[in-house]
C-alpha atoms as a PDB file:
ATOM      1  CA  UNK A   1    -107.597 -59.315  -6.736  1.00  0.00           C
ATOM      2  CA  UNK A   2    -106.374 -62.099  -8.882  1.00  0.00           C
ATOM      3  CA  UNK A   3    -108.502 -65.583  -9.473  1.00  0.00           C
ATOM      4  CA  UNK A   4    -106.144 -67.541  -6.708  1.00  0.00           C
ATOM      5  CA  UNK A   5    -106.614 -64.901  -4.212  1.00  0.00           C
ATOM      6  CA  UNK A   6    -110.533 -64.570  -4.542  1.00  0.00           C
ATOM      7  CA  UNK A   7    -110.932 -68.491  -4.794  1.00  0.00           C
ATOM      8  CA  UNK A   8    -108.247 -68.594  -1.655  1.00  0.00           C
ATOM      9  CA  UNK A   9    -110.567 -66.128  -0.377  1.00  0.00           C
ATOM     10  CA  UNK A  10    -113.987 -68.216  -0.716  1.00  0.00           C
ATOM     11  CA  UNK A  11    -112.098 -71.431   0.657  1.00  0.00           C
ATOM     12  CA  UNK A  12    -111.272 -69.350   3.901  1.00  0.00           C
ATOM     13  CA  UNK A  13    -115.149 -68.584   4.118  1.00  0.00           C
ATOM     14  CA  UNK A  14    -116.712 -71.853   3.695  1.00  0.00           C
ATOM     15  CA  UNK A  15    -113.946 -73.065   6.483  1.00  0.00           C
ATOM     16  CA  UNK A  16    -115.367 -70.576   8.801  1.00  0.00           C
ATOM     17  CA  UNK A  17    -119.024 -71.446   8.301  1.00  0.00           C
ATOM     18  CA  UNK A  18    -119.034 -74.733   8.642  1.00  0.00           C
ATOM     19  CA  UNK A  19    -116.409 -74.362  11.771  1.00  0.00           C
ATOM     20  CA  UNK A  20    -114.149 -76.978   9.805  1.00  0.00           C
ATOM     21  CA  UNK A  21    -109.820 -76.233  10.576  1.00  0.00           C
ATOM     22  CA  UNK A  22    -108.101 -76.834   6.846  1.00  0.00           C
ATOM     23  CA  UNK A  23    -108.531 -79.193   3.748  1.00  0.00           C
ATOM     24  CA  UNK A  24    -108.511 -82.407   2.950  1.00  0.00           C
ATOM     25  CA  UNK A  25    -107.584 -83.629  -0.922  1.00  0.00           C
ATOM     26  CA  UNK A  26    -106.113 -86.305  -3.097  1.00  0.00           C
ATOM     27  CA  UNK A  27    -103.275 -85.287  -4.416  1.00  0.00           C
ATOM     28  CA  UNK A  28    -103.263 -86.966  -7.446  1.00  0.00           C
ATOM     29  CA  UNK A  29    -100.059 -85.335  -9.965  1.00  0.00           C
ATOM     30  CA  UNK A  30    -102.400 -83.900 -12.114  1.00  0.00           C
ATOM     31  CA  UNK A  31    -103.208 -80.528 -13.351  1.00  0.00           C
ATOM     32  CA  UNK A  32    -106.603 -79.862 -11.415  1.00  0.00           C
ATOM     33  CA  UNK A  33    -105.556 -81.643  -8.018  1.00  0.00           C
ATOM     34  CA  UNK A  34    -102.077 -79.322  -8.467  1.00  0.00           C
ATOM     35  CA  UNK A  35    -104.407 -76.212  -8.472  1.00  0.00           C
ATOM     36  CA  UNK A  36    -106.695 -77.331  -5.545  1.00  0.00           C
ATOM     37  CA  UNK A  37    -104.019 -77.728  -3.329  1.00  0.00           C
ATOM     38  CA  UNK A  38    -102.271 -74.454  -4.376  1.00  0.00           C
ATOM     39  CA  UNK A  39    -105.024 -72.093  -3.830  1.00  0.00           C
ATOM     40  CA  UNK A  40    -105.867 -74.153  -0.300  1.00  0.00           C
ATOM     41  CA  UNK A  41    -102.524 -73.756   0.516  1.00  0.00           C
ATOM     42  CA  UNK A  42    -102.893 -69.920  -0.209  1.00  0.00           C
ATOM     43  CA  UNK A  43    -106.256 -70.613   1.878  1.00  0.00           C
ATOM     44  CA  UNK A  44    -105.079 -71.661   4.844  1.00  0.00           C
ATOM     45  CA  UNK A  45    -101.177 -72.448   5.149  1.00  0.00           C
ATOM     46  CA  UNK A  46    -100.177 -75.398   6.655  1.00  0.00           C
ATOM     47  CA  UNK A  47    -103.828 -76.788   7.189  1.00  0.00           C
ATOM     48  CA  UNK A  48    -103.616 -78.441   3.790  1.00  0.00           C
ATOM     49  CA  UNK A  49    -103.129 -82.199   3.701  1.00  0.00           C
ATOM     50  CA  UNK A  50    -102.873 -83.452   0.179  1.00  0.00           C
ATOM     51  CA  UNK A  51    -103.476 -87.241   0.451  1.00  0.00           C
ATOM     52  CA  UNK A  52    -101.577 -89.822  -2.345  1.00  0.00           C
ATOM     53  CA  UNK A  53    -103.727 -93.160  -2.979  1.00  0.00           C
ATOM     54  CA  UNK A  54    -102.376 -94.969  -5.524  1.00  0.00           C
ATOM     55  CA  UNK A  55    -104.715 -98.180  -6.515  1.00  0.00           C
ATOM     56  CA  UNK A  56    -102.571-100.186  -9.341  1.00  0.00           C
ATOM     57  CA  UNK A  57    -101.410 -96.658 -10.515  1.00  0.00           C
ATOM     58  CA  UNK A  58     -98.915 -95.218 -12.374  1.00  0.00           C
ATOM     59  CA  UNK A  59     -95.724 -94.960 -10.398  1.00  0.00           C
ATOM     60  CA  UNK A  60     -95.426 -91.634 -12.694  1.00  0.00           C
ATOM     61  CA  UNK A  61     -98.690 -90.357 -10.495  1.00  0.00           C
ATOM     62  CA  UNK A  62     -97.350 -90.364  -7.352  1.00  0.00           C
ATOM     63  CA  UNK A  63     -93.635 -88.738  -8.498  1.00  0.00           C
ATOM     64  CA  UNK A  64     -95.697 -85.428  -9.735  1.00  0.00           C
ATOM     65  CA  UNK A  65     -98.360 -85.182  -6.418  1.00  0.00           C
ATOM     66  CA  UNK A  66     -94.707 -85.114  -4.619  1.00  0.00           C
ATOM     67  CA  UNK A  67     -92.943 -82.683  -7.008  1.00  0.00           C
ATOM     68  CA  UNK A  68     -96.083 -80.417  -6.298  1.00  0.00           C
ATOM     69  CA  UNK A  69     -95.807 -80.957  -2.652  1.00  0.00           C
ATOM     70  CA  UNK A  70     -92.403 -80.296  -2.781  1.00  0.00           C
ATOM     71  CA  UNK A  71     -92.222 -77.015  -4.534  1.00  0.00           C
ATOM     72  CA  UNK A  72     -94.959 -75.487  -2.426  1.00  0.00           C
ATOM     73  CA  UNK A  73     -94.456 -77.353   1.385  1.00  0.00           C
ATOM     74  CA  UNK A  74     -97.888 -79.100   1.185  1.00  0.00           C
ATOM     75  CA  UNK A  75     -97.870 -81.513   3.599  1.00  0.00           C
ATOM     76  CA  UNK A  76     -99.086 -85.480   2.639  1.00  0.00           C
ATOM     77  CA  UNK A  77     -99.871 -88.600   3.323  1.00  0.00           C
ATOM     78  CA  UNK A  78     -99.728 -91.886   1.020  1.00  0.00           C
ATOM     79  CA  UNK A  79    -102.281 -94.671   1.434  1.00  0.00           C
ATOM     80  CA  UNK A  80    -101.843 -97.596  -1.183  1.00  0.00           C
ATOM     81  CA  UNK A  81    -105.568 -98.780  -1.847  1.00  0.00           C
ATOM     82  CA  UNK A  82    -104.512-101.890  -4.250  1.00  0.00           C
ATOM     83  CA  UNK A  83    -104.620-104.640  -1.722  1.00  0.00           C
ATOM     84  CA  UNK A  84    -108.375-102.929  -0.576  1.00  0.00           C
ATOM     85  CA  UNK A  85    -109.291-102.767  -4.224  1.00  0.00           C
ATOM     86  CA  UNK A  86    -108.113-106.130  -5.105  1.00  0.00           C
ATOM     87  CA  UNK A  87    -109.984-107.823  -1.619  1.00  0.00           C
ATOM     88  CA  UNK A  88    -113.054-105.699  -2.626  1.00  0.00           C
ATOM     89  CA  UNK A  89    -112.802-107.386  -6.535  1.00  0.00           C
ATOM     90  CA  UNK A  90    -112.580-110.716  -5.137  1.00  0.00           C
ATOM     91  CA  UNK A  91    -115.958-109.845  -2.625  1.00  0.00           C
ATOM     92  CA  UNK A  92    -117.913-108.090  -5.430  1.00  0.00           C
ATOM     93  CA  UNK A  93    -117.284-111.074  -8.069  1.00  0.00           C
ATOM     94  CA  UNK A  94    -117.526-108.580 -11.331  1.00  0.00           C
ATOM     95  CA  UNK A  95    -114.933-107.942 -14.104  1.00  0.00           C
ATOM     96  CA  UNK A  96    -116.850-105.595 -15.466  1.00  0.00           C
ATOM     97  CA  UNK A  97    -114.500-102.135 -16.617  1.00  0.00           C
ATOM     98  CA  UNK A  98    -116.727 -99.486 -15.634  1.00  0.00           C
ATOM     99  CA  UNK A  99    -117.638-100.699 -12.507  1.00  0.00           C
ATOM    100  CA  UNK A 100    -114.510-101.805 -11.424  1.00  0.00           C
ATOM    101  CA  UNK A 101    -113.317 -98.903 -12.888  1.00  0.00           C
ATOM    102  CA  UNK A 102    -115.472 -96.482 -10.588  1.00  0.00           C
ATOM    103  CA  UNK A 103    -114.697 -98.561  -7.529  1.00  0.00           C
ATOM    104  CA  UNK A 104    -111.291 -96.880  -7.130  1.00  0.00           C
ATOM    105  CA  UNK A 105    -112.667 -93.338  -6.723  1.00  0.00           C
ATOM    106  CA  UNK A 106    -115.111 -94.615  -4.033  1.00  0.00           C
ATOM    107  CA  UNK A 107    -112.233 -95.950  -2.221  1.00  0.00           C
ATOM    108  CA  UNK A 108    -110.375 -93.027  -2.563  1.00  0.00           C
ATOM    109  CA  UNK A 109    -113.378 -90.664  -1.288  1.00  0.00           C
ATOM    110  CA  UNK A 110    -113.587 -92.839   1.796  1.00  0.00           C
ATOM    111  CA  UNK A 111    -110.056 -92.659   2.695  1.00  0.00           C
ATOM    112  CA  UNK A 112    -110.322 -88.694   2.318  1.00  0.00           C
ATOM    113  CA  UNK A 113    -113.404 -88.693   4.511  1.00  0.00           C
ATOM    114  CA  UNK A 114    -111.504 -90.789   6.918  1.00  0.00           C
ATOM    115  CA  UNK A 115    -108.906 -87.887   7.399  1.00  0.00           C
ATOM    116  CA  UNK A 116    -111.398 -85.392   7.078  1.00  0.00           C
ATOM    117  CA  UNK A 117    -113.254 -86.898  10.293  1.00  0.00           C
ATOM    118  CA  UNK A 118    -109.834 -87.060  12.261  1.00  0.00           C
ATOM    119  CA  UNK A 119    -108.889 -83.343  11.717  1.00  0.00           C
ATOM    120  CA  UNK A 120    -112.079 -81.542  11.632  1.00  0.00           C
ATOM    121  CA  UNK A 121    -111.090 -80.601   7.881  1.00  0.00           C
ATOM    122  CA  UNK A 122    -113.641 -80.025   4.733  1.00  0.00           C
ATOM    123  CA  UNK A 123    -112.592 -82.923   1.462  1.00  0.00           C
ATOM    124  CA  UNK A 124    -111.877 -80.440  -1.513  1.00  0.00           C
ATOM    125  CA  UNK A 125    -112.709 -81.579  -4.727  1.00  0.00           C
ATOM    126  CA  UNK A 126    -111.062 -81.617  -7.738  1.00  0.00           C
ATOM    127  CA  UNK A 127    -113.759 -81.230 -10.530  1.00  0.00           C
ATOM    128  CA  UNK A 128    -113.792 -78.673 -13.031  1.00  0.00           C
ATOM    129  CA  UNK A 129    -116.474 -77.268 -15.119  1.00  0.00           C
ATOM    130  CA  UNK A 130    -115.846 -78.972 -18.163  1.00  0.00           C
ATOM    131  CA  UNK A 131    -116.227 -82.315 -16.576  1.00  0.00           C
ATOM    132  CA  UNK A 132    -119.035 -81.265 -14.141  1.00  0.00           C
ATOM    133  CA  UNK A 133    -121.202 -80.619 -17.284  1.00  0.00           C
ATOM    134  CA  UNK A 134    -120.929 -83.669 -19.284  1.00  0.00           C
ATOM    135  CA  UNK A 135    -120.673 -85.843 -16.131  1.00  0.00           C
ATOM    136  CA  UNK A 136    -117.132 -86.975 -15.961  1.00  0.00           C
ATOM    137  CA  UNK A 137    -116.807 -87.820 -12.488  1.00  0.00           C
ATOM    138  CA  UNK A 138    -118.361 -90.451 -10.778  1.00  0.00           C
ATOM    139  CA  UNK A 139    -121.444 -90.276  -8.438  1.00  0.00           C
ATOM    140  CA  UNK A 140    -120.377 -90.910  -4.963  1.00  0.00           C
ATOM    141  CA  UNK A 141    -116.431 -91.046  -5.914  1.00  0.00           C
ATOM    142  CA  UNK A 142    -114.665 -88.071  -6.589  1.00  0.00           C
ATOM    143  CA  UNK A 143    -117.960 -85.949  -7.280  1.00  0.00           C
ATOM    144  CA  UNK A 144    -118.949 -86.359  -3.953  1.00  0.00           C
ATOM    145  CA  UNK A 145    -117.016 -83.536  -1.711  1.00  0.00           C
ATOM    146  CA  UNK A 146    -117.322 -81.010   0.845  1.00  0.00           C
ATOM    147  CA  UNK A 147    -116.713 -78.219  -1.716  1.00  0.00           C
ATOM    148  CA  UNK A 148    -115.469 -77.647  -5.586  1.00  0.00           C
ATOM    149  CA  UNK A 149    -112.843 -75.042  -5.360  1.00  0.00           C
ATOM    150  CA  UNK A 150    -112.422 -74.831  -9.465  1.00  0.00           C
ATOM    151  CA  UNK A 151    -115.562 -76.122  -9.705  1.00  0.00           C
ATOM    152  CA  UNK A 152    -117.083 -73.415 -12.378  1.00  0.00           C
ATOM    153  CA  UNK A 153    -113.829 -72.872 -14.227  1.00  0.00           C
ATOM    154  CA  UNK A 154    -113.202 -74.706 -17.784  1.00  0.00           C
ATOM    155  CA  UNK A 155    -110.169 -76.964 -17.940  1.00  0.00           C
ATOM    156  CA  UNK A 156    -108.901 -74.575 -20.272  1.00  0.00           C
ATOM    157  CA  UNK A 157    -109.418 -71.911 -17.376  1.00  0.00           C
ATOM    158  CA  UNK A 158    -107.410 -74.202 -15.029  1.00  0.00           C
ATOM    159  CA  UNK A 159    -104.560 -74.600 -17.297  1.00  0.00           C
ATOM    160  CA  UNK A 160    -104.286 -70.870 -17.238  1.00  0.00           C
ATOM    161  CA  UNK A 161    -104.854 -70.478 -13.441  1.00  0.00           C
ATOM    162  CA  UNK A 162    -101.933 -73.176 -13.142  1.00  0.00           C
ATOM    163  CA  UNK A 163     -99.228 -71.425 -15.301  1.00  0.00           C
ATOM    164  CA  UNK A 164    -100.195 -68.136 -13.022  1.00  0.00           C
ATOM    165  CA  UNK A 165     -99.318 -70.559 -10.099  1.00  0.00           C
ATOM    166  CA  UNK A 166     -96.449 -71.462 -11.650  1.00  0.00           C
ATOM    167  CA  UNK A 167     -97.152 -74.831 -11.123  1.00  0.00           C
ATOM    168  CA  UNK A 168     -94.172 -77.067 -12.784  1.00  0.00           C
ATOM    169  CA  UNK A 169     -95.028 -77.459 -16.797  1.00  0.00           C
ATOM    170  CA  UNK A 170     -94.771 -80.966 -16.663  1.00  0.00           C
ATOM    171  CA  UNK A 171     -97.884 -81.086 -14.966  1.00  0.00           C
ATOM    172  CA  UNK A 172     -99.328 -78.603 -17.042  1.00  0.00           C
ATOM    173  CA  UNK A 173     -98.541 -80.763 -19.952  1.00  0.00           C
ATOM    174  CA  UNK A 174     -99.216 -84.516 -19.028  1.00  0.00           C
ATOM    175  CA  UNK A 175    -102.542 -85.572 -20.529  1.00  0.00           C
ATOM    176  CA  UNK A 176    -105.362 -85.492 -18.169  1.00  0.00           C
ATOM    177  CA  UNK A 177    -106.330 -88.963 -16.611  1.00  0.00           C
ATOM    178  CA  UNK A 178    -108.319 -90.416 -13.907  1.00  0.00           C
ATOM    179  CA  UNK A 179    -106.109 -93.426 -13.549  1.00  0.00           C
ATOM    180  CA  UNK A 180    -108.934 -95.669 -13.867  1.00  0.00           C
ATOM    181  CA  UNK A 181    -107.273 -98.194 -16.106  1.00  0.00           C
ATOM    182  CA  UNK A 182    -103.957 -98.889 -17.547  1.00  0.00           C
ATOM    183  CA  UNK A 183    -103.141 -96.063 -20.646  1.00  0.00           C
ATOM    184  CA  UNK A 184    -106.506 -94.187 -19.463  1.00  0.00           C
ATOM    185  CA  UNK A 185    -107.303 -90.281 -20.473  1.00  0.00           C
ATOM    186  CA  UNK A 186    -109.950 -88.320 -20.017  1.00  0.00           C
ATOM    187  CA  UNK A 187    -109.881 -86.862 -23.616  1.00  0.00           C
ATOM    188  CA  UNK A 188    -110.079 -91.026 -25.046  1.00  0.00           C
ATOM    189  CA  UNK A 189    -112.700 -91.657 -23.023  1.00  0.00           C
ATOM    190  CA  UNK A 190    -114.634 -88.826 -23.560  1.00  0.00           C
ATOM    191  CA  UNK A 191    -113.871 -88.625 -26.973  1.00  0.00           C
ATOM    192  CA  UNK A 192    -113.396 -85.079 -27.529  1.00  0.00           C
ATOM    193  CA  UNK A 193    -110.675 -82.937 -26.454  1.00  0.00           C
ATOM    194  CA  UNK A 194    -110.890 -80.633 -23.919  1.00  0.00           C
ATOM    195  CA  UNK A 195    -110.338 -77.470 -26.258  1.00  0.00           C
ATOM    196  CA  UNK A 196    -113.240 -78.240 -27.924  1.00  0.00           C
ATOM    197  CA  UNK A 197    -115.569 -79.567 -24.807  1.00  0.00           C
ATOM    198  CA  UNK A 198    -114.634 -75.889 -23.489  1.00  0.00           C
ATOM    199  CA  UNK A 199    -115.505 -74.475 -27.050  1.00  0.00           C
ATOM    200  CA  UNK A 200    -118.763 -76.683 -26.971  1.00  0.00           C
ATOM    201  CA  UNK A 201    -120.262 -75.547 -23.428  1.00  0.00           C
ATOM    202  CA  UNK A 202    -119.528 -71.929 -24.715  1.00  0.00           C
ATOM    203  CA  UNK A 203    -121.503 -71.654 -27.716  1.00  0.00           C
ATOM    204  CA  UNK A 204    -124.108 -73.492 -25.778  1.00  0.00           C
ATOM    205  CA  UNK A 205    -124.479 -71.163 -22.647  1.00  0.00           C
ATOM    206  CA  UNK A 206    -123.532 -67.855 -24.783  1.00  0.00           C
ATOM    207  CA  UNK A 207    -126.144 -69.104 -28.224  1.00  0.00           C
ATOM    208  CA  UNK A 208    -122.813 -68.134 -30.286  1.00  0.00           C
ATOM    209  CA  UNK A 209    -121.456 -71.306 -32.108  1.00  0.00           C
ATOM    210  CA  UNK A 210    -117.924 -70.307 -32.782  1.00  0.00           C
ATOM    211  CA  UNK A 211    -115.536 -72.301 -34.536  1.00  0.00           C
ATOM    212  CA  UNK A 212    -116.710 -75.582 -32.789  1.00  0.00           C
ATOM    213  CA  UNK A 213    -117.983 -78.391 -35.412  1.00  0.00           C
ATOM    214  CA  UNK A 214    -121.820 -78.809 -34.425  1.00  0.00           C
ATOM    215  CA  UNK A 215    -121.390 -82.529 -34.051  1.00  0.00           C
ATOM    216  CA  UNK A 216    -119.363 -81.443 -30.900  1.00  0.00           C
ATOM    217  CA  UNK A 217    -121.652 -79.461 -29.758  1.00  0.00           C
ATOM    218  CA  UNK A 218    -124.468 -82.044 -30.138  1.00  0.00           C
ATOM    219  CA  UNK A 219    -122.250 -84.594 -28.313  1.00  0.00           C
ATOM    220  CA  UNK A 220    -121.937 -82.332 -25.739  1.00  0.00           C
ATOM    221  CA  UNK A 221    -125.475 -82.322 -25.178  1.00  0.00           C
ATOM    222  CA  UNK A 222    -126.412 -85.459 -25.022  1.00  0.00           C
ATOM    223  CA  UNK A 223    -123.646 -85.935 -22.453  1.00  0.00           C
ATOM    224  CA  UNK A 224    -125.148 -83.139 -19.973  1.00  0.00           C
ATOM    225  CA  UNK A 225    -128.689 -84.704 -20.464  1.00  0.00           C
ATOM    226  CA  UNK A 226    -127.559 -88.454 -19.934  1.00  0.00           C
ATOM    227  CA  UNK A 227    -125.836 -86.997 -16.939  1.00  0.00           C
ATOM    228  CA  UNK A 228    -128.216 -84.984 -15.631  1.00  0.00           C
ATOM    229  CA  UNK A 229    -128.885 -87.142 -12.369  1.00  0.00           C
ATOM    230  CA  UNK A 230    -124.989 -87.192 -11.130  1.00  0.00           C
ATOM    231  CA  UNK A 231    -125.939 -82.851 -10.858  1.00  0.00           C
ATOM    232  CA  UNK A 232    -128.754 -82.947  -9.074  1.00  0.00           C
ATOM    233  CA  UNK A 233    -130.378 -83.048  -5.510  1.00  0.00           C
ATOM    234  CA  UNK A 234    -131.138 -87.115  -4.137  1.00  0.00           C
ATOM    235  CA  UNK A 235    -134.805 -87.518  -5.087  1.00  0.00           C
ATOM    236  CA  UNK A 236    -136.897 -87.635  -2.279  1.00  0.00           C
ATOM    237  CA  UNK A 237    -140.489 -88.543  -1.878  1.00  0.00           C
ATOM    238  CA  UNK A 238    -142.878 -86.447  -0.433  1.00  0.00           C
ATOM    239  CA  UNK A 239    -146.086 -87.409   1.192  1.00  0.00           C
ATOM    240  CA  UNK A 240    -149.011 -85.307  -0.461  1.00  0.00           C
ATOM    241  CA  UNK A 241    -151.250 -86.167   2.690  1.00  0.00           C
ATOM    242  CA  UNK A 242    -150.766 -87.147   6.265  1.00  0.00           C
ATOM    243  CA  UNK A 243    -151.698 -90.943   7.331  1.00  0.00           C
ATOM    244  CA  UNK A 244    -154.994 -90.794   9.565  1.00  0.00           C
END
């Protein structure tokens, strides 16, 4: 059985355990979005609903989710979030990037909920591996989902998956971004490309350093420790005695 099929396969699972009828994701014309709602649309047919929220985006964003759509008869809906985000701005009195920055994916993540709730449908996420392990998501945004369909392949894994999709090249090819800010990509912000962040988490995990400079692999470290918390279960406190 091929990767789609078996990841198809697990989708179809987790819909029957948790009694859920299809998927929920933003569609967002990216690469890893693209493959999501491929392999859900393998999943489950016409129980896919790829949702398109631009917030000050690129018009180029929205003309890819729809030439994905298109070629495979995934259904969508558009919800512009700018005049939320901007009203939000004005309440939250910050001009601070990174927060403002992070606000978009929140608002996006409530929106998919929102759908979710009306049709008894799971979110999918969008996450891959790569950015799972040096945190590139953001807590309560877009890493906060009902499941992670590509969740524990590399980006350089999802490229691969894609071109056996036959998902159009020019989404293949555009440079990964979150849309966060004017010009954004993930590889500028991160500061490593995503060749070597794939080449990094492999010679940590197999011991085998490779042809990866070890300042990359050091970076990659400290990323995954510094975002160790955005991984991991809520703390909660537990009472080590009862009151009397």
């Amino acid at each position: 059985m091929s990767l789609s099929k078996d990841i198809a396969l697990w989708i179809k699972n987790e819909l029957k355990k948790s009694g859920a009828k299809g998927i929920v994701l933003g569609l967002s014309g990216g690469i890893d979005s693209a493959v999501v709602a491929v392999v859900s649309k393998i999943a489950v047919g016409d129980n896919v609903l790829g949702v398109i929220m631009p917030c000050h985006s690129d018009p180029d964003d929205e003309r890819c989710a729809r030439l994905v759509a298109e070629k495979f008869s995934i259904k969508t809906d558009k919800v512009d979030l700018s005049a939320l985000y901007d009203e939000f701005v004005t309440i939250v009195k910050t001009d601070d990037k990174l927060t403002l920055a992070n606000v978009k994916p929140r608002l996006r993540m409530v929106t998919l909920y929102s759908f979710a709730n009306k049709l008894n449908y799971l979110v999918a996420g969008t996450g891959n591996k790569s950015e799972a392990t040096v945190g590139y998501f953001t807590k309560h945004g877009d890493g906060g989902v009902d499941l992670l369909p590509i969740g524990s392949l590399l980006k350089t894994e999802v490229r691969a998956l894609a071109k056996e999709l036959k998902i159009p090249d020019e989404i293949i090819l555009r440079h990964p971004s979150a849309g966060l800010w004017q010009g954004q990509t993930d590889e500028g912000e991160l500061g490593i490309t995503y060749e070597n962040l794939d080449k990094a988490i492999i010679a940590i995990e197999t011991g085998k350093k490779g042809t990866v400079p070890q300042e990359v692999v050091d970076k990659v470290k400290r990323l995954y420790k510094a975002s160790e918390h955005k991984r991991t279960p809520i703390p909660v406190f537990k009472r080590t005695s009862k009151k009397s």
